[in-house]
Protein backbone atom coordinates (compact mmCIF):
# COMPACT_ATOMS: atom_id res chain seq x y z
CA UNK A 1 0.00 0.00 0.00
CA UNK A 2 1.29 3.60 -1.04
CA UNK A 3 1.56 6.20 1.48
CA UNK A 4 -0.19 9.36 0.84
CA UNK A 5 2.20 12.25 0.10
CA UNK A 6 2.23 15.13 2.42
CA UNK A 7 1.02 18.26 1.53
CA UNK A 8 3.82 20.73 -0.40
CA UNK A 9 6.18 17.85 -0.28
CA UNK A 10 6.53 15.94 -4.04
CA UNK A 11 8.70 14.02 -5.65
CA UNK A 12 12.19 15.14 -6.28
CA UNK A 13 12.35 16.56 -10.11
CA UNK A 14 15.71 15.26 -10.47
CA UNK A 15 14.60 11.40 -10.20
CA UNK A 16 16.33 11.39 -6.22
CA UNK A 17 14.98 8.77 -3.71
CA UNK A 18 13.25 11.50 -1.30
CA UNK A 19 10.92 14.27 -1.69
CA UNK A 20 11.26 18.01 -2.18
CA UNK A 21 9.38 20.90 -0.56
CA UNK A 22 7.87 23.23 -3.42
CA UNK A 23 7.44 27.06 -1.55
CA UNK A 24 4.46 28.01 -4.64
CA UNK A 25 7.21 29.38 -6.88
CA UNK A 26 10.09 27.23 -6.40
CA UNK A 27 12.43 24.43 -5.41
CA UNK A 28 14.05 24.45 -2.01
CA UNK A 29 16.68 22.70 -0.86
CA UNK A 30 14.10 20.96 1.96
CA UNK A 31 14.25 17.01 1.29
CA UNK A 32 13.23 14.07 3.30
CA UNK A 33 13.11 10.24 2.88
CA UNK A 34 10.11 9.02 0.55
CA UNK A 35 8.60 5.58 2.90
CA UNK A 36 5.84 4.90 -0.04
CA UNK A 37 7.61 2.12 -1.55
CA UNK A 38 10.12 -0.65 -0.90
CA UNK A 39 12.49 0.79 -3.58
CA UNK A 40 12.13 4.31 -3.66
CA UNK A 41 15.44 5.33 -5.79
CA UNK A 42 14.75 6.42 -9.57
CA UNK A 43 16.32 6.34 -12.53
CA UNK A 44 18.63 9.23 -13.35
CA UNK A 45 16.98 11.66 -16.36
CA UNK A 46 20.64 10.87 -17.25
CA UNK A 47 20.12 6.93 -17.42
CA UNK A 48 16.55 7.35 -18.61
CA UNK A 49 17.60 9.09 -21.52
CA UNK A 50 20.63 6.77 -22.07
CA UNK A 51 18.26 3.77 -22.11
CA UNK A 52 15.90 5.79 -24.72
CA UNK A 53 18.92 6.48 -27.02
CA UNK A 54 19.50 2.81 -26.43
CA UNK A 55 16.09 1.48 -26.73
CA UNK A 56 16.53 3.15 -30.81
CA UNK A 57 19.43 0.98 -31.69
CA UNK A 58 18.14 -1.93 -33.86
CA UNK A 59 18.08 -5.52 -31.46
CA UNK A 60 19.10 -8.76 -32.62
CA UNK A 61 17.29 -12.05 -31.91
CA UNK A 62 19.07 -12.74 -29.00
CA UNK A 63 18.57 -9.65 -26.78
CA UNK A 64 15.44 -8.76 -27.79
CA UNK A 65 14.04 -10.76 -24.65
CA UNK A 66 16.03 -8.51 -22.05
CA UNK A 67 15.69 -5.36 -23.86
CA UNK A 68 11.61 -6.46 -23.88
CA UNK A 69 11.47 -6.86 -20.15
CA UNK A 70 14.20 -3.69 -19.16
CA UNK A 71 11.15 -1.49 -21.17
CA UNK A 72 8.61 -2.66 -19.46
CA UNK A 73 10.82 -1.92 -15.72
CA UNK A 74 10.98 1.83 -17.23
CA UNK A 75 7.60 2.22 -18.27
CA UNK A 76 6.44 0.63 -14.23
CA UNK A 77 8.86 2.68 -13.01
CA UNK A 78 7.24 5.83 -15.02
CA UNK A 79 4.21 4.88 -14.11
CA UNK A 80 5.19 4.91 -9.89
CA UNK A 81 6.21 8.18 -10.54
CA UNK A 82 2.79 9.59 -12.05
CA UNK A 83 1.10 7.45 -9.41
CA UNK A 84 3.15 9.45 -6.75
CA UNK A 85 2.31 12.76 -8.33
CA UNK A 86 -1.30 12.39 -8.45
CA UNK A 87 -3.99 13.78 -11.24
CA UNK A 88 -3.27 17.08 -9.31
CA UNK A 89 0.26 17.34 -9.75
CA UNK A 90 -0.01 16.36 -13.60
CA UNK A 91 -2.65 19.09 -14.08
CA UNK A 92 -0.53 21.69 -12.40
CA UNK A 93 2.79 21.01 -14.23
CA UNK A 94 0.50 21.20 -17.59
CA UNK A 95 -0.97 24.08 -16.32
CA UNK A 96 2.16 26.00 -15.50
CA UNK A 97 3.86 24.37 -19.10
CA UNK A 98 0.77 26.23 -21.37
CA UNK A 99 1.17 29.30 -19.04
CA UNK A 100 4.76 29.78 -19.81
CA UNK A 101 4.39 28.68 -23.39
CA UNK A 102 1.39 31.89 -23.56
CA UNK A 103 4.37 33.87 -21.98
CA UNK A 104 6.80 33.00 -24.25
CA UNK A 105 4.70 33.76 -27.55
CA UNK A 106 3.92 36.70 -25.73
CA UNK A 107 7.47 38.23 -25.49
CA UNK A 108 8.29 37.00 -29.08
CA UNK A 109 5.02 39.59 -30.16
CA UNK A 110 6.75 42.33 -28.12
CA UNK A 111 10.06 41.67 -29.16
CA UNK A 112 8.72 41.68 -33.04
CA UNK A 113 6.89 45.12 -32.11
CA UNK A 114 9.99 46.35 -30.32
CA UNK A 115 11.93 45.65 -34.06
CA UNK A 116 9.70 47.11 -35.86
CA UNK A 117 9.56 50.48 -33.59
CA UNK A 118 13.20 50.17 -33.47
CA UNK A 119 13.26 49.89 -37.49
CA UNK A 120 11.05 53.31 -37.36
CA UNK A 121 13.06 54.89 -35.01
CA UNK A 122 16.41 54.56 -36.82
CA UNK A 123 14.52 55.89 -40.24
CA UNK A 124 13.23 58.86 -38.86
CA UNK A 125 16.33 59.48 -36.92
CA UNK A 126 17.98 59.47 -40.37
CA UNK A 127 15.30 61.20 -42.05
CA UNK A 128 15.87 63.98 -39.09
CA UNK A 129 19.66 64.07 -39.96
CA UNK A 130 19.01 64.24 -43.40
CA UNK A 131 16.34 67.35 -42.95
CA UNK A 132 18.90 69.12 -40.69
CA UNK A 133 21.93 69.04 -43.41
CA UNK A 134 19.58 70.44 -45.90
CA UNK A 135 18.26 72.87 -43.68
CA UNK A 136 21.92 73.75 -42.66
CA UNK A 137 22.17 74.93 -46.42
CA UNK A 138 18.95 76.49 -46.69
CA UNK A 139 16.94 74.12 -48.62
CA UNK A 140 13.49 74.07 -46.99
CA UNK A 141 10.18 72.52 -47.54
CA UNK A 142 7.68 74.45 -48.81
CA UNK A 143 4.74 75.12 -51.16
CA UNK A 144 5.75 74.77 -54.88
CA UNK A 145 3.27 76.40 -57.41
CA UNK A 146 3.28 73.00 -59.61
CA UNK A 147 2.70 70.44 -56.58
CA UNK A 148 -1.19 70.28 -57.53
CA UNK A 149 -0.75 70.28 -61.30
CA UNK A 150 -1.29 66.79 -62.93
CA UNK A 151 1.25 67.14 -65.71
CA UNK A 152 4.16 68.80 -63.67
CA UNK A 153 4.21 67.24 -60.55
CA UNK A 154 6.05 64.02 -61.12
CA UNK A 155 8.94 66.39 -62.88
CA UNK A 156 8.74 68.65 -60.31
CA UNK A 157 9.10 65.85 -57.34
CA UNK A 158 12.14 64.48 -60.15
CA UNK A 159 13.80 67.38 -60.01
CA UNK A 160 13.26 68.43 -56.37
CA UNK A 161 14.84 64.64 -55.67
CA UNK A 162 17.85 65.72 -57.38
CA UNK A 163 17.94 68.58 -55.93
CA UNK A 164 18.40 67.15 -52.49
CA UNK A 165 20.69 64.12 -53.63
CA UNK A 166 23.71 66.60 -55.29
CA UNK A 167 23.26 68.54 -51.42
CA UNK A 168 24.01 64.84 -50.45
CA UNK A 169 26.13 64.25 -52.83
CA UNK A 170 28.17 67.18 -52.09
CA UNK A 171 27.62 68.49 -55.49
CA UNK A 172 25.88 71.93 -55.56
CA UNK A 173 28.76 73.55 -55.04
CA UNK A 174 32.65 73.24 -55.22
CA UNK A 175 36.08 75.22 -53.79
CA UNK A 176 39.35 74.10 -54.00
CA UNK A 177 40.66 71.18 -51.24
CA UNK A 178 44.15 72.62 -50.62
CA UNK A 179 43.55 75.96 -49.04
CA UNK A 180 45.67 76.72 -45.27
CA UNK A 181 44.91 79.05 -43.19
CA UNK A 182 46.67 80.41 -40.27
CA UNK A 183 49.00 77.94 -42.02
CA UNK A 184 47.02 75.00 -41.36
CA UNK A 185 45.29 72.63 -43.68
CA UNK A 186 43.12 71.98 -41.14
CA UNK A 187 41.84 75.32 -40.59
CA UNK A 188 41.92 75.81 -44.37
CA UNK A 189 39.44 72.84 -44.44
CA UNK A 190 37.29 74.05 -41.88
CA UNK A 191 37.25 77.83 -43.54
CA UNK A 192 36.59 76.29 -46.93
CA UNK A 193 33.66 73.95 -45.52
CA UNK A 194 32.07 77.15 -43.51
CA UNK A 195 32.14 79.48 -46.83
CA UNK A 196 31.01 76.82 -49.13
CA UNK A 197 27.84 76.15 -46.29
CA UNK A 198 27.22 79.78 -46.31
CA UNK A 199 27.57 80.31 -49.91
CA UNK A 200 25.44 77.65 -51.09
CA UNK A 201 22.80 78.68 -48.35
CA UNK A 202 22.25 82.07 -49.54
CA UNK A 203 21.87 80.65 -52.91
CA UNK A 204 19.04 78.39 -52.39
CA UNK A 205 17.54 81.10 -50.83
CA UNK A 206 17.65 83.08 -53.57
CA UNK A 207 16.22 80.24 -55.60
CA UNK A 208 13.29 79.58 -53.45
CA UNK A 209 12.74 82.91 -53.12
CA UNK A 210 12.73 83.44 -57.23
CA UNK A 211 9.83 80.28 -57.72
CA UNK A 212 8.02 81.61 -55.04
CA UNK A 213 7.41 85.31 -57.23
CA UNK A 214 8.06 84.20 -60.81
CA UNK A 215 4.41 84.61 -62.76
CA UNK A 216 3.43 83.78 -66.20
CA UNK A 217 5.52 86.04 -68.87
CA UNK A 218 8.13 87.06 -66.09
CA UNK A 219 10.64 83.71 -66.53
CA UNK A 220 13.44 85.51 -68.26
CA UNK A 221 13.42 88.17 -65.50
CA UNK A 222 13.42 85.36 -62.93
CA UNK A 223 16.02 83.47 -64.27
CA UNK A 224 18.31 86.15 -64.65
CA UNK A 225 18.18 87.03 -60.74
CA UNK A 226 19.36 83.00 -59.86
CA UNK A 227 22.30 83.79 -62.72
CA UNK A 228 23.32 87.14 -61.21
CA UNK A 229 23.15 85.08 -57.41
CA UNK A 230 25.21 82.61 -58.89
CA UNK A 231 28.01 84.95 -60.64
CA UNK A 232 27.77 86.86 -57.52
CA UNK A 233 29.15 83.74 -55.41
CA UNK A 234 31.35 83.33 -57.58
CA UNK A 235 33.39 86.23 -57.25
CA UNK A 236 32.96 86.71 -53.78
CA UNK A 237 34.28 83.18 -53.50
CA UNK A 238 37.23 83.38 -55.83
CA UNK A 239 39.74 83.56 -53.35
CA UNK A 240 38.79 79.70 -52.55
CA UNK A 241 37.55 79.03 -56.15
CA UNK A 242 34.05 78.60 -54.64
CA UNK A 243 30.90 78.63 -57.42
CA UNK A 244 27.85 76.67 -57.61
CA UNK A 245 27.92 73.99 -59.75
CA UNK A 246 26.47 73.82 -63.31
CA UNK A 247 24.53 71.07 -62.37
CA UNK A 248 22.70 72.17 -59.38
CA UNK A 249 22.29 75.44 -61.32
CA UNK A 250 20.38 73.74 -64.50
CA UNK A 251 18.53 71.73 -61.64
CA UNK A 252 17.39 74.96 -59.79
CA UNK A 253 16.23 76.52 -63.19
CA UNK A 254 14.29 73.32 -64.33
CA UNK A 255 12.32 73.84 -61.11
CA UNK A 256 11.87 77.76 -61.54
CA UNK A 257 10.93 76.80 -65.07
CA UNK A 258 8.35 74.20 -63.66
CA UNK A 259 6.58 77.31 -61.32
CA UNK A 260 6.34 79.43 -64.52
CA UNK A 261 4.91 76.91 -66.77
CA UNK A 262 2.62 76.55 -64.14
CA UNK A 263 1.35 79.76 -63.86
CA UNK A 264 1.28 80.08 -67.84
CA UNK A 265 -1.40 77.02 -67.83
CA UNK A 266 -3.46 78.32 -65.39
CA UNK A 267 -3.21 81.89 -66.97
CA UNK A 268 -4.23 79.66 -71.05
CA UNK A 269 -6.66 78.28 -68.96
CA UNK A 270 -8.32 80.88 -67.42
CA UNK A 271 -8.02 82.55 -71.23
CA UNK A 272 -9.69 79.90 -73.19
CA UNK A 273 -12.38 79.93 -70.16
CA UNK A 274 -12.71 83.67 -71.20
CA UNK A 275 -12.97 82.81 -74.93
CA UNK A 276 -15.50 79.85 -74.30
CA UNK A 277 -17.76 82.38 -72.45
CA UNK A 278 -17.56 84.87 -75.36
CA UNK A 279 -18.40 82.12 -77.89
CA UNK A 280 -21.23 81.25 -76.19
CA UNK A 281 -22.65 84.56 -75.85
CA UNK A 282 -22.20 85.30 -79.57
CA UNK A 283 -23.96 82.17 -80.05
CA UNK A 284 -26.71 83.21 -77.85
CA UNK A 285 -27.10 86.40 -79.58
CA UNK A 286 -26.72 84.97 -82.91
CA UNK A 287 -29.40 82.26 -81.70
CA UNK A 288 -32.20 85.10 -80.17
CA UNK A 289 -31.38 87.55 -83.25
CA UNK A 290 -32.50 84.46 -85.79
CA UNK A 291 -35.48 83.82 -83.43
CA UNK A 292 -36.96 87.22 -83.39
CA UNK A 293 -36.16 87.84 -86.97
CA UNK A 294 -38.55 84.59 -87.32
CA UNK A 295 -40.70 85.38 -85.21
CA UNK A 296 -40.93 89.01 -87.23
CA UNK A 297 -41.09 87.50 -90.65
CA UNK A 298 -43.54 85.30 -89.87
CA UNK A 299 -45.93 88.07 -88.49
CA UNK A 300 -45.26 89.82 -91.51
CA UNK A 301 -46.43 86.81 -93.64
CA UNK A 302 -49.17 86.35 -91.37
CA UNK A 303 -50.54 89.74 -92.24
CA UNK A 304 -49.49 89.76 -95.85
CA UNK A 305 -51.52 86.48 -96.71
CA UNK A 306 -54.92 87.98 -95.09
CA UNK A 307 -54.38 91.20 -96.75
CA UNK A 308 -54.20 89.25 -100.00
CA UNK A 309 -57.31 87.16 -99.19
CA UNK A 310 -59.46 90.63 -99.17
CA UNK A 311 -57.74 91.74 -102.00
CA UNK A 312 -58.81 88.45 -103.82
CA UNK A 313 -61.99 88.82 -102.28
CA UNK A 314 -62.77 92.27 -103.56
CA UNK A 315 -61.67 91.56 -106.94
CA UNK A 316 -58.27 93.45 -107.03
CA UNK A 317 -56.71 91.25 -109.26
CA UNK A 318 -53.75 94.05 -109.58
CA UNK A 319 -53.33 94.81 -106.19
CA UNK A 320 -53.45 91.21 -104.83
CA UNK A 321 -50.77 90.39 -107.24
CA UNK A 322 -48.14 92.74 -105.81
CA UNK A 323 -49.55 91.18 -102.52
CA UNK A 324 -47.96 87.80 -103.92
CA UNK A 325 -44.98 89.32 -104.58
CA UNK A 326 -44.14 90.86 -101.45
CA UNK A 327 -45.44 87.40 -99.86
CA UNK A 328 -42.57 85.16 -101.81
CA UNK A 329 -40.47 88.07 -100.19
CA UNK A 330 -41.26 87.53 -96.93
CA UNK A 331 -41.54 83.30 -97.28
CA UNK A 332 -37.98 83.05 -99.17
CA UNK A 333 -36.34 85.88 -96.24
CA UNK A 334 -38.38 83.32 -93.70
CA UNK A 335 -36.60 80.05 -95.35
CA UNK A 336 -33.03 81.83 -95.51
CA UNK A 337 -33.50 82.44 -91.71
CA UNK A 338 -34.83 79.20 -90.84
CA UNK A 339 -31.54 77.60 -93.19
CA UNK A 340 -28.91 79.35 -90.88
CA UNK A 341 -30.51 78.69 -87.69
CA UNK A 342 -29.95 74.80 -89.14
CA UNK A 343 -27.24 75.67 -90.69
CA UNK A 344 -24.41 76.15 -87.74
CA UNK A 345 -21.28 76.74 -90.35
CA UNK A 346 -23.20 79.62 -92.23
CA UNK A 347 -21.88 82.75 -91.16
CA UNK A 348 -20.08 86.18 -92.32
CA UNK A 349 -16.40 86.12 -92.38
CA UNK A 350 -15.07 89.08 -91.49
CA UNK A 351 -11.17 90.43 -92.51
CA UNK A 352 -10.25 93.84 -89.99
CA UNK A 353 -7.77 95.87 -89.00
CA UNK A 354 -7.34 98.53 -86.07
CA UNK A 355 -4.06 100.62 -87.28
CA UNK A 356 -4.51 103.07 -84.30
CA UNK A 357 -4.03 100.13 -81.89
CA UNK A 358 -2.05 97.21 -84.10
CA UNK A 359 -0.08 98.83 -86.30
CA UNK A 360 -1.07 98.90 -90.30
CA UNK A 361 0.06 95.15 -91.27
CA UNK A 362 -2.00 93.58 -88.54
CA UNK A 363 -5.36 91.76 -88.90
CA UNK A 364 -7.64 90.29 -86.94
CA UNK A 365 -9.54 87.19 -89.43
CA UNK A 366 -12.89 85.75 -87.78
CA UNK A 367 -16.30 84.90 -88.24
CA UNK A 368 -19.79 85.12 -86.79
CA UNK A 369 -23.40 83.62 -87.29
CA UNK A 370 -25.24 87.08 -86.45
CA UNK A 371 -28.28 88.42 -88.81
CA UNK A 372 -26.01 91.64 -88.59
CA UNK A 373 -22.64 91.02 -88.81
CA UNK A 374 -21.28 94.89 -88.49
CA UNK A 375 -23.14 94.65 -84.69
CA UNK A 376 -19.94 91.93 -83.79
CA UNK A 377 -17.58 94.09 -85.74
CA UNK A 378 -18.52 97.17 -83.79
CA UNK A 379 -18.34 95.02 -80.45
CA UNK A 380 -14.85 94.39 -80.78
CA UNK A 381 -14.04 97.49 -81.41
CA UNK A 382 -15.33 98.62 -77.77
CA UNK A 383 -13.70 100.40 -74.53
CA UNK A 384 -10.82 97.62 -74.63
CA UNK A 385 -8.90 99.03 -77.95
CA UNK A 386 -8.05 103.31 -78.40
CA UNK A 387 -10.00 103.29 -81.99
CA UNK A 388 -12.94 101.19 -83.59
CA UNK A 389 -11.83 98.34 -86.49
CA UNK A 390 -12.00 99.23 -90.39
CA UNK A 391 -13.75 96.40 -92.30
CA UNK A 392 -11.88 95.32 -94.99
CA UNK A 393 -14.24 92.19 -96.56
CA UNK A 394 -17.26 90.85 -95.18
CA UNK A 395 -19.17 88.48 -96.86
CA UNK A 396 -21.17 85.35 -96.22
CA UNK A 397 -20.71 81.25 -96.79
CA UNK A 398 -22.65 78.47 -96.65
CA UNK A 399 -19.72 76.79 -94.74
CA UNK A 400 -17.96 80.41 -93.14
CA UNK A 401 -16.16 77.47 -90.56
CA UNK A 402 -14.29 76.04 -92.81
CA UNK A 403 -13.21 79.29 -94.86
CA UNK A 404 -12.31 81.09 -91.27
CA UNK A 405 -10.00 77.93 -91.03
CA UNK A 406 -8.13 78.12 -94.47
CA UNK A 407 -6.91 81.43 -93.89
CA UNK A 408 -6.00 80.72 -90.51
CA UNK A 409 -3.67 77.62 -91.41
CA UNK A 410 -2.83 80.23 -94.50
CA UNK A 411 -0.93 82.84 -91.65
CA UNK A 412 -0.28 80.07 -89.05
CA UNK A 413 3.41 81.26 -89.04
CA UNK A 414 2.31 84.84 -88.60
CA UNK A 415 0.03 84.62 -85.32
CA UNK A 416 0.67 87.33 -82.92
CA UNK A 417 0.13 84.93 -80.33
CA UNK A 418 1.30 81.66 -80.46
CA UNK A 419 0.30 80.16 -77.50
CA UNK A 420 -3.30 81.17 -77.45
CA UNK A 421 -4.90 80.20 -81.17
CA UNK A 422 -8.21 82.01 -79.80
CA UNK A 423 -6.48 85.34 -80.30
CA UNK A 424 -7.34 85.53 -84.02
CA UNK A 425 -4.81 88.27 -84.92
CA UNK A 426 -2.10 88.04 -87.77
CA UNK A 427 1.20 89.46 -88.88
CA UNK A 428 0.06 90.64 -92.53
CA UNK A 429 -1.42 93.22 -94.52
CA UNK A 430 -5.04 93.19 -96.51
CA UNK A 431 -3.45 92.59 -99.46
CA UNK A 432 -2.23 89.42 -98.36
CA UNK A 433 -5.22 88.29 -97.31
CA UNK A 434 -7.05 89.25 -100.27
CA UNK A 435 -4.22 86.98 -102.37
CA UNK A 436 -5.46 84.34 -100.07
CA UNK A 437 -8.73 84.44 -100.42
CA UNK A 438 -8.55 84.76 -103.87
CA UNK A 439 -7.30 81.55 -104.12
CA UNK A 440 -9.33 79.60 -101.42
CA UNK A 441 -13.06 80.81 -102.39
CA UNK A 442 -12.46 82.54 -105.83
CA UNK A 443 -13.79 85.82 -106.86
CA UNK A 444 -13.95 88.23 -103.88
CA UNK A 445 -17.07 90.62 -104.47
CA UNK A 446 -15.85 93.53 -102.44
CA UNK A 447 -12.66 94.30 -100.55
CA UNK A 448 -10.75 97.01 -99.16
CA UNK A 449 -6.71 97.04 -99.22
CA UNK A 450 -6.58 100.87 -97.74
CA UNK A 451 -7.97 101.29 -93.72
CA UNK A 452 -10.08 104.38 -93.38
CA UNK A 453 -8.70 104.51 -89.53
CA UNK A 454 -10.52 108.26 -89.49
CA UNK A 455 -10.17 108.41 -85.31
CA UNK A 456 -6.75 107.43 -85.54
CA UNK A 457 -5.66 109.47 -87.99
CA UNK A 458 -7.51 112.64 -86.88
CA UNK A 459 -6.18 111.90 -83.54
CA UNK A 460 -2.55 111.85 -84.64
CA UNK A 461 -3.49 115.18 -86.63
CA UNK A 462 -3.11 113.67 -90.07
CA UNK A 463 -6.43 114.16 -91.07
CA UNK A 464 -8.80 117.59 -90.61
CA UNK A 465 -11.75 117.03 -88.63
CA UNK A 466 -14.25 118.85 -90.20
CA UNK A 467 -13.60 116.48 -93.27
C-alpha cells in the first residue's frame, strides 16, 4: 500500500529517492526520505535518456528478450512516478507548461513590435539628420506652385529629388581642397567647408525665393536674378575658387521653369475659359437675333396672306398680285432664316484691322453667325482698344467654318500669339489676305486694301476734322 504524500512535499524533479518541498514558486533545498515504496530510488533523467537512445538501436534475436522486459521496468517505473504525483500534480505542471508557453509567444510579439519600432526609429532618426543638413544649407520645404498640377508634378518631385541628392552628394557647389589658413590645412578645411555652407545657403535662398514670385511672362526676369546670385558667389568666392555647380544650377532653373509653366497654364486656362464664355454669348445672340427675326417675318407673312385674301376677295386682281410678290419676299427671307438657324457653319467672315491700336500690317480674321454682322464688328471694337476696327471684306458662306480655317492655317506662321490660337490676330497686310482668299473661295465681291482709320488718324493730326 502507497503512502499518501504530504502536503507541499513531491517528488524530487531530479529522479532522487526522497521528496522536495515546493514554496508556490520554487524548489528548495528541503528534502526528506520518501517511505511509499520498498524501492524508492529512480532512474537518473541521465540513465533514462541513455536507455531511450538505447532502446533506438536496432536488437538482434538474442537480446530482444532482455531489452523487452528492461522497457517494461521503465515504463512501471514511469508509471510509480505519475502514481506518486497524483492527477493534481499532472494538471498543475501542464498548467504552469501552457502558461509559460502563452508567456513566451507573448514576449516574441513584443520583441517583433519592439523591431519594428526600433526599425522606425532609426529611419526617422535618419530622415531627421538628413532634414537638418539640408536645412543647414537652406533648402526648406515648402509650397511649390506645380505640386497640384497633374502634368508637372512628377517632374517637379524628379527634379526636387535631385535637388536634395547633389546637397548629399556634395555636389551643388565646389572650392578648391588645398587651401591653409593660419598655415594649417586643417583650418583651411574648416574655412573652406564654412564658406562653401554659407555660400550655397544664400543661394538656395535666392532660388526659393525666385519660384516663389516668378508669374506667367516674367521667366526671363526670374532666371536672370538665380544667374546674377550665382556669378555673384562666384566672385565673392574666388579667393577659394568657390561657385555653384552647373549642375545644381540647370537643376534649380528646371524647377523655376516648372513654377512658370505653371502659372502660364493656369493663366491659357483661365483665357480659353474667357474665350468659351464669349463664344457662347455670340452664339446666344446669334441664336435670339435668328429667333426674333422669325418670329418678325412670320408676323409679316401672317398679315401679308390675309391682306391678300381681301384683295382676292374684292376683286383686285392688280393689287393682290403685288400682294404675292411681297409674300414670296417675306416666305424666301423666312426660309433663308430658318436655313442658318440649321445651318451652324453659315456665317459672315469678317477680314479687320485697327491701325490706331495694331499697327497697319495687322489683322484680326474671324467669323460670326449674327443676322447683322457689323453689330460683332462694332463690339470688338469697344472700350478695350483706343479706336474702332475698319472692315476690310465681309461676306457670307454656306460653310464660313471652314473658310475662317483656311486662312488661318494660310498665316499660321504669322500669329501674334502663339500660344493662345483664340487670339485671331495676324502678322500681314489686306493685301495678303485678299491673295489668299482669292485663291481659297475665288472671286472676292468687295474688298478694301486701304484702312479708313478716321479716329486714328484725326487723332494723330493727319487728317482735318471737319472732313
Amino acid at each position: 500500500m502507497t503512502t499518501p504524500i504530504p502536503p507541499g512535499w513531491h517528488p524530487d524533479p531530479q529522479g532522487q529517492p526522497h521528496l522536495r518541498w515546493w514554496d508556490g514558486s520554487r524548489w528548495t533545498s528541503a528534502t526528506q526520505p520518501f517511505a511509499g515504496t520498498e524501492n524508492p530510488v529512480p532512474r537518473t533523467p541521465a540513465s533514462g535518456t541513455a536507455d531511450i537512445v538505447q532502446a533506438q538501436r536496432p536488437l538482434s534475436v538474442f537480446n530482444a528478450k532482455k531489452r523487452a522486459q528492461e522497457l517494461q521496468t521503465e515504463v512501471d517505473r514511469l508509471q510509480l512516478l505519475v502514481d506518486r504525483m497524483g492527477l493534481a500534480g499532472v494538471s498543475a505542471l501542464d498548467a504552469e507548461s501552457t502558461r509559460l508557453s502563452a508567456e513566451v509567444a507573448r514576449l516574441q510579439h513584443e520583441k517583433v513590435d519592439l523591431d519594428q519600432q526600433i526599425t522606425a526609429a532609426r529611419g526617422a532618426l535618419i530622415e531627421a539628420q538628413v532634414q537638418q543638413e539640408l536645412q543647414s544649407v537652406g533648402l526648406y520645404r515648402y509650397q511649390h506652385p506645380a505640386e497640384t498640377s497633374v502634368q508637372l508634378k512628377d517632374e517637379l518631385l524628379r527634379v526636387q529629388s535631385a535637388i536634395k541628392q547633389a546637397v548629399k552628394d556634395k555636389t551643388a557647389i565646389t572650392a578648391t581642397t588645398n587651401f591653409t589658413f593660419n598655415n594649417s590645412a586643417a583650418q583651411g578645411r574648416r574655412f573652406v567647408s564654412d564658406m562653401s555652407r554659407m555660400m550655397l545657403r544664400a543661394y538656395n535662398a535666392e532660388a526659393e525665393n525666385c519660384v516663389k514670385t516668378v508669374k506667367a511672362g516674367n521667366l526671363p526676369v526670374a532666371s536672370q536674378r538665380l544667374f546674377k546670385a550665382a556669378d555673384q558667389i562666384s566672385k565673392q568666392g574666388q579667393m577659394i575658387s568657390l561657385r555653384v555647380t552647373d549642375h545644381y544650377h540647370r537643376l534649380r532653373l528646371t524647377e523655376l521653369e516648372l513654377a512658370a509653366d505653371f502659372h502660364m497654364k493656369v493663366q491659357e486656362e483661365k483665357e480659353a475659359e474667357r474665350e468659351r464664355r464669349e463664344e457662347l454669348r455670340e452664339q446666344r445672340k446669334a441664336e435670339q437675333e435668328l429667333q426674333a427675326e422669325r418670329a418678325k417675318l412670320e408676323k409679316e407673312l401672317a398679315h401679308y396672306r390675309n391682306a391678300l385674301t381681301a384683295l382676292e376677295a374684292s376683286g383686285d386682281t392688280a393689287g393682290a398680285q403685288r400682294l404675292r410678290d411681297k409674300l414670296g419676299d417675306v416666305q424666301h427671307a423666312l426660309d433663308n432664316v430658318d436655313y442658318r438657324a440649321a445651318n451652324i457653319r453659315a456665317g459672315f467672315v469678317y477680314v479687320i484691322s485697327n491701325m490706331g491700336a495694331f499697327g497697319i500690317n495687322t489683322v484680326k480674321i474671324g467669323m460670326t453667325r449674327r443676322l447683322e454682322p457689323m453689330d460683332r464688328v462694332r463690339e470688338l471694337g469697344d472700350a478695350s482698344v483706343p479706336f474702332r476696327f475698319d472692315v476690310h471684306a465681309l461676306f457670307f458662306a454656306d460653310d464660313a467654318v471652314t473658310v475662317e480655317a483656311k486662312l488661318h492655317q494660310a498665316f499660321a506662321d504669322r500669329r501674334v500669339n502663339k500660344v493662345n490660337t483664340r487670339r485671331e490676330f495676324f502678322y500681314a497686310s489686306p493685301a495678303e489676305v485678299l491673295t489668299v482668299l482669292q485663291r481659297e473661295i475665288g472671286e472676292v465681291i468687295s474688298f478694301t486694301e486701304e484702312p479708313e482709320a478716321d479716329e486714328y488718324l484725326i487723332s494723330i493730326g493727319k487728317k482735318d476734322v471737319s472732313l
